[in-house]
N, C-alpha and C. Protein backbone atom coordinates (compact mmCIF):
# COMPACT_ATOMS: atom_id res chain seq x y z
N UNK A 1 5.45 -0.39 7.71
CA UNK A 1 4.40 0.47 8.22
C UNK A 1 3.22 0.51 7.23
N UNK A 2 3.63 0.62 6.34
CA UNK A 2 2.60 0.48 4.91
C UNK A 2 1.66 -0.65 4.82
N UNK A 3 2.27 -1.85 4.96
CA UNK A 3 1.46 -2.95 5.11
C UNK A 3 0.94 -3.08 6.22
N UNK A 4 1.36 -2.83 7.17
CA UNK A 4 0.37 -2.52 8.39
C UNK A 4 -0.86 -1.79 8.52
N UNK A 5 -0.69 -0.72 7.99
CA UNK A 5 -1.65 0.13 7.82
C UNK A 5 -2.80 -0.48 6.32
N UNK A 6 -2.41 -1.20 5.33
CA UNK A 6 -3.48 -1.25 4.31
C UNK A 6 -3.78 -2.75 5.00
N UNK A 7 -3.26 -3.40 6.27
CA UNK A 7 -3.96 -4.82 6.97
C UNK A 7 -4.96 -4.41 7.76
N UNK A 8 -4.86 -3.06 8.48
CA UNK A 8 -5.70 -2.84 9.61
C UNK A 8 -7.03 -2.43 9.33
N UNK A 9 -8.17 -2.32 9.49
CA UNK A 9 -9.24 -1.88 9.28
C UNK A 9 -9.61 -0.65 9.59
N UNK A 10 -10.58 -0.20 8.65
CA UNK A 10 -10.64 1.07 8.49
C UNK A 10 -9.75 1.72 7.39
N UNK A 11 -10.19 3.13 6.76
CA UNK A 11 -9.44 3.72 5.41
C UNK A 11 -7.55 3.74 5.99
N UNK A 12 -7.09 4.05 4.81
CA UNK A 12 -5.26 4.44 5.16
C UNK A 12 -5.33 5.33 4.70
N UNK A 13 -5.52 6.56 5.18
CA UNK A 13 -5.92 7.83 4.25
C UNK A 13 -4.68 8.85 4.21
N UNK A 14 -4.22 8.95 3.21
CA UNK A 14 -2.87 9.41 2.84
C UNK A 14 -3.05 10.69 1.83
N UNK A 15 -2.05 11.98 1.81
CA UNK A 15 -2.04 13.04 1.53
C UNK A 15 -0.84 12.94 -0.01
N UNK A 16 -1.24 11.92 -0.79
CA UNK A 16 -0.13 11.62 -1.82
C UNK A 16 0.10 13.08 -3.01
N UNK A 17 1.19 12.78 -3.08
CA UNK A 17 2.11 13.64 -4.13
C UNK A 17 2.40 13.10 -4.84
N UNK A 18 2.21 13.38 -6.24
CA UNK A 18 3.63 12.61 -7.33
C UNK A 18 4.65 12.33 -6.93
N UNK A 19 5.45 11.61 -7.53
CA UNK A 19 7.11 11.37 -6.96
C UNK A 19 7.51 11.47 -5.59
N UNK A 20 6.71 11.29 -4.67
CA UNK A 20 6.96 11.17 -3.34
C UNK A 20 7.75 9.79 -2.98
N UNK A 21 7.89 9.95 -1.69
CA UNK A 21 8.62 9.20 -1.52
C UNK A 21 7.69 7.69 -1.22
N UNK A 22 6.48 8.03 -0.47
CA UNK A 22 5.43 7.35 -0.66
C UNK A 22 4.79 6.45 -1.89
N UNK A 23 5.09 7.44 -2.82
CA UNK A 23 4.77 6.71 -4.33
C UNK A 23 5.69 5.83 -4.75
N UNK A 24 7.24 5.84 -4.44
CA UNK A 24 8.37 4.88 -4.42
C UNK A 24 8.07 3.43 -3.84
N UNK A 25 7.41 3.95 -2.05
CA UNK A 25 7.58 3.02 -1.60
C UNK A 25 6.84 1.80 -1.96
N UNK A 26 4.98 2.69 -2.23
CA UNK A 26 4.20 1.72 -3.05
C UNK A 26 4.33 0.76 -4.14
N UNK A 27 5.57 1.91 -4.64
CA UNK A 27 5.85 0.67 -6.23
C UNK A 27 6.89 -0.13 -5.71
N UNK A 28 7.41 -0.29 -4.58
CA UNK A 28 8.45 -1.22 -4.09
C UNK A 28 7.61 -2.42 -3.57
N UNK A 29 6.69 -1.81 -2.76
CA UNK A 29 5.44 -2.66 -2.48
C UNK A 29 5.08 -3.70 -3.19
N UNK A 30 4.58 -3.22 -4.35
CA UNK A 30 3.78 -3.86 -5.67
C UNK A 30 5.30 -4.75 -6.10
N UNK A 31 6.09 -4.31 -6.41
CA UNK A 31 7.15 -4.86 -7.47
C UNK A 31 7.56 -5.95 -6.21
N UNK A 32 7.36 -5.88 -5.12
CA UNK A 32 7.90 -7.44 -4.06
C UNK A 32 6.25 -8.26 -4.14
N UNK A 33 5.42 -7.80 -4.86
CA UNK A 33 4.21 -8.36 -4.67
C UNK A 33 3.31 -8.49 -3.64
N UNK A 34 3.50 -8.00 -2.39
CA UNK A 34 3.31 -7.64 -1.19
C UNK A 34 1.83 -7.14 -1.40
N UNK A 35 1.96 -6.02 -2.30
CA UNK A 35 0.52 -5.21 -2.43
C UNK A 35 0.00 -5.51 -3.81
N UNK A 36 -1.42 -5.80 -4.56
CA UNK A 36 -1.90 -5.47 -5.81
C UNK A 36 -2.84 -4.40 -5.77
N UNK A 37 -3.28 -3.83 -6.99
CA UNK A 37 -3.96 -3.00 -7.40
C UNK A 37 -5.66 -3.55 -7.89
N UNK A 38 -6.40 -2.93 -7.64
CA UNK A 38 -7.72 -3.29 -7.52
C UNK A 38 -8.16 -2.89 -9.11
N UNK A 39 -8.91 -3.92 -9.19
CA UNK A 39 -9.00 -3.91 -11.23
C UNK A 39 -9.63 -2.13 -11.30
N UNK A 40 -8.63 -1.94 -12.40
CA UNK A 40 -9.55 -0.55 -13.10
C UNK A 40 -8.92 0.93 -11.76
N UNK A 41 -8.28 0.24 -11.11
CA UNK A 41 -7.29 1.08 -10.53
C UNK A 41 -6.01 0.85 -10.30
N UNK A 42 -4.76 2.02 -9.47
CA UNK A 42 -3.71 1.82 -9.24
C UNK A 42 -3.28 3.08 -9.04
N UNK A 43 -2.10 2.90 -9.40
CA UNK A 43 -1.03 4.21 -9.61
C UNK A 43 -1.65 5.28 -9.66
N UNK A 44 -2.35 5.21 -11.56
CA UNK A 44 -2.78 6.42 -12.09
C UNK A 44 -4.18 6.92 -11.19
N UNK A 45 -4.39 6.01 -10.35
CA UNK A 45 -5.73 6.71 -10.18
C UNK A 45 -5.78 7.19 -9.02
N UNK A 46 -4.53 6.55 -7.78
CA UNK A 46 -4.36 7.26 -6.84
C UNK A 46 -3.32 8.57 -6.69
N UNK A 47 -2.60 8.59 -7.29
CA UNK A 47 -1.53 9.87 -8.08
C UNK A 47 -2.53 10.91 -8.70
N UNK A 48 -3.69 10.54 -9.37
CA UNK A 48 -4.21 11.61 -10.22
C UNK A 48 -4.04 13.02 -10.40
N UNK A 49 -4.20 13.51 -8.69
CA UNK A 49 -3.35 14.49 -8.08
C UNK A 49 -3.37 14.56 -6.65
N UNK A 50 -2.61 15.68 -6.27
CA UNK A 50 -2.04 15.68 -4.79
C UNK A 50 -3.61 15.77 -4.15
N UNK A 51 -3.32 14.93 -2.72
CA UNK A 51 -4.60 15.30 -1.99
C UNK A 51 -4.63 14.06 -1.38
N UNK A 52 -5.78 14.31 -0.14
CA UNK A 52 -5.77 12.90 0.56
C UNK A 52 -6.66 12.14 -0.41
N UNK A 53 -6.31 10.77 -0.13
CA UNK A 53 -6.85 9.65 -0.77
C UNK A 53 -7.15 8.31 0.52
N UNK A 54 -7.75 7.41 -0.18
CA UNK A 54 -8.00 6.11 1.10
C UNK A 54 -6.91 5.74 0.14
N UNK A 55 -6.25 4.62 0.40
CA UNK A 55 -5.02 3.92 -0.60
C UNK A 55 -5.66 2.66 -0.69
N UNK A 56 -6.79 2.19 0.64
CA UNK A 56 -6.97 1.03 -0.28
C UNK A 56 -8.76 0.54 -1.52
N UNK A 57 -8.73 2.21 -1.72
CA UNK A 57 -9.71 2.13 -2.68
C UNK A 57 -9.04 1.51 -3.69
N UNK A 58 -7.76 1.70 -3.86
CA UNK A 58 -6.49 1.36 -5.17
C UNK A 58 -6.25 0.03 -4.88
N UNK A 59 -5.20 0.10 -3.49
CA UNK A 59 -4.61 -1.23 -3.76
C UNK A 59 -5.20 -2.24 -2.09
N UNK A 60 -4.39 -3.67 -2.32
CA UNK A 60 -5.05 -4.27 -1.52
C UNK A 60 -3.98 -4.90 -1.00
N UNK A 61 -3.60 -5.66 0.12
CA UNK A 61 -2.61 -6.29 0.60
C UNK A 61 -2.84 -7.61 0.56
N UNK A 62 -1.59 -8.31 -0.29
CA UNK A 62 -1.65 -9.69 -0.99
C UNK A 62 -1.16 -10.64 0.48
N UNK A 63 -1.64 -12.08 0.20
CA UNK A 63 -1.30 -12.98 1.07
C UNK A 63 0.17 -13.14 0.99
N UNK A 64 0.88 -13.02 0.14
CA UNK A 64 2.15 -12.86 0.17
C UNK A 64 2.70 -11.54 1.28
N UNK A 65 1.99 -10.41 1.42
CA UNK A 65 2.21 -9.82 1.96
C UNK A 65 1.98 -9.95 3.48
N UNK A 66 0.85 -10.58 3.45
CA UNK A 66 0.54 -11.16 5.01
C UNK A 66 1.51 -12.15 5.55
N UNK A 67 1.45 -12.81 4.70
CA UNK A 67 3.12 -13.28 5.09
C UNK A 67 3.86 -13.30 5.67
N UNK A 68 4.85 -12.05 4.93
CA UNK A 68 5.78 -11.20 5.32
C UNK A 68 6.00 -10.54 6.82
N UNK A 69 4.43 -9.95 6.61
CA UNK A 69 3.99 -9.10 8.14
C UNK A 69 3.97 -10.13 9.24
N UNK A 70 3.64 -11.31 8.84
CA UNK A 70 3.84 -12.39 10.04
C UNK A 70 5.26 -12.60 10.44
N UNK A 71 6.18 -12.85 9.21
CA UNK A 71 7.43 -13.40 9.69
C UNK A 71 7.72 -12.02 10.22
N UNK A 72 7.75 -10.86 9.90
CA UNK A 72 8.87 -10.26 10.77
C UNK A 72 7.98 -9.66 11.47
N UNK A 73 7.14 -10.10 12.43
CA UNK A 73 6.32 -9.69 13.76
C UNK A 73 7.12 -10.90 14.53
N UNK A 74 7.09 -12.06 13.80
CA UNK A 74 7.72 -13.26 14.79
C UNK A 74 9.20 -12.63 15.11
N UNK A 75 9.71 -12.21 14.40
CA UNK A 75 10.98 -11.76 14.37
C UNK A 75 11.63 -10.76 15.38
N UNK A 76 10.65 -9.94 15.40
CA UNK A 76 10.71 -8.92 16.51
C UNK A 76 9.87 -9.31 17.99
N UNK A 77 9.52 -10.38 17.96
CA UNK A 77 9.21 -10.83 18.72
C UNK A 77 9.88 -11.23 19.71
């Protein structure tokens, strides 16, 4: 759903918390390489504190990630 949403156009505007579960999923994101972080941002700058944010002022969705979103669209297909 995540990568769907930072593929589609227009903001992903999200109400982030520290240690959410959201913030997990992002770094699961990043750590499969799926998503990177936009120079001079990331984590710290979308965490800063609670509140809505765009997510992809931070991060961006990698071709690896497009990828992904292809094979398992074919998949469920």
């Amino acid at each position: 759903m995540h990568l769907n949403n930072l593929a589609k156009d227009g903001p992903f505007v999200v109400n982030v918390r520290r240690n959410s579960t959201f913030e997990w999923e992002l770094r699961h994101l990043t750590t499969l390489q799926f998503v990177d972080r936009h120079p001079g941002k990331g984590f710290g700058t979308l965490f800063v504190h609670d509140g809505e944010r765009d997510v992809k002022e931070h991060f961006w969705i990698t071709e690896r990630g497009q990828e992904y979103r292809r094979i398992a669209d074919q998949a469920t297909s």
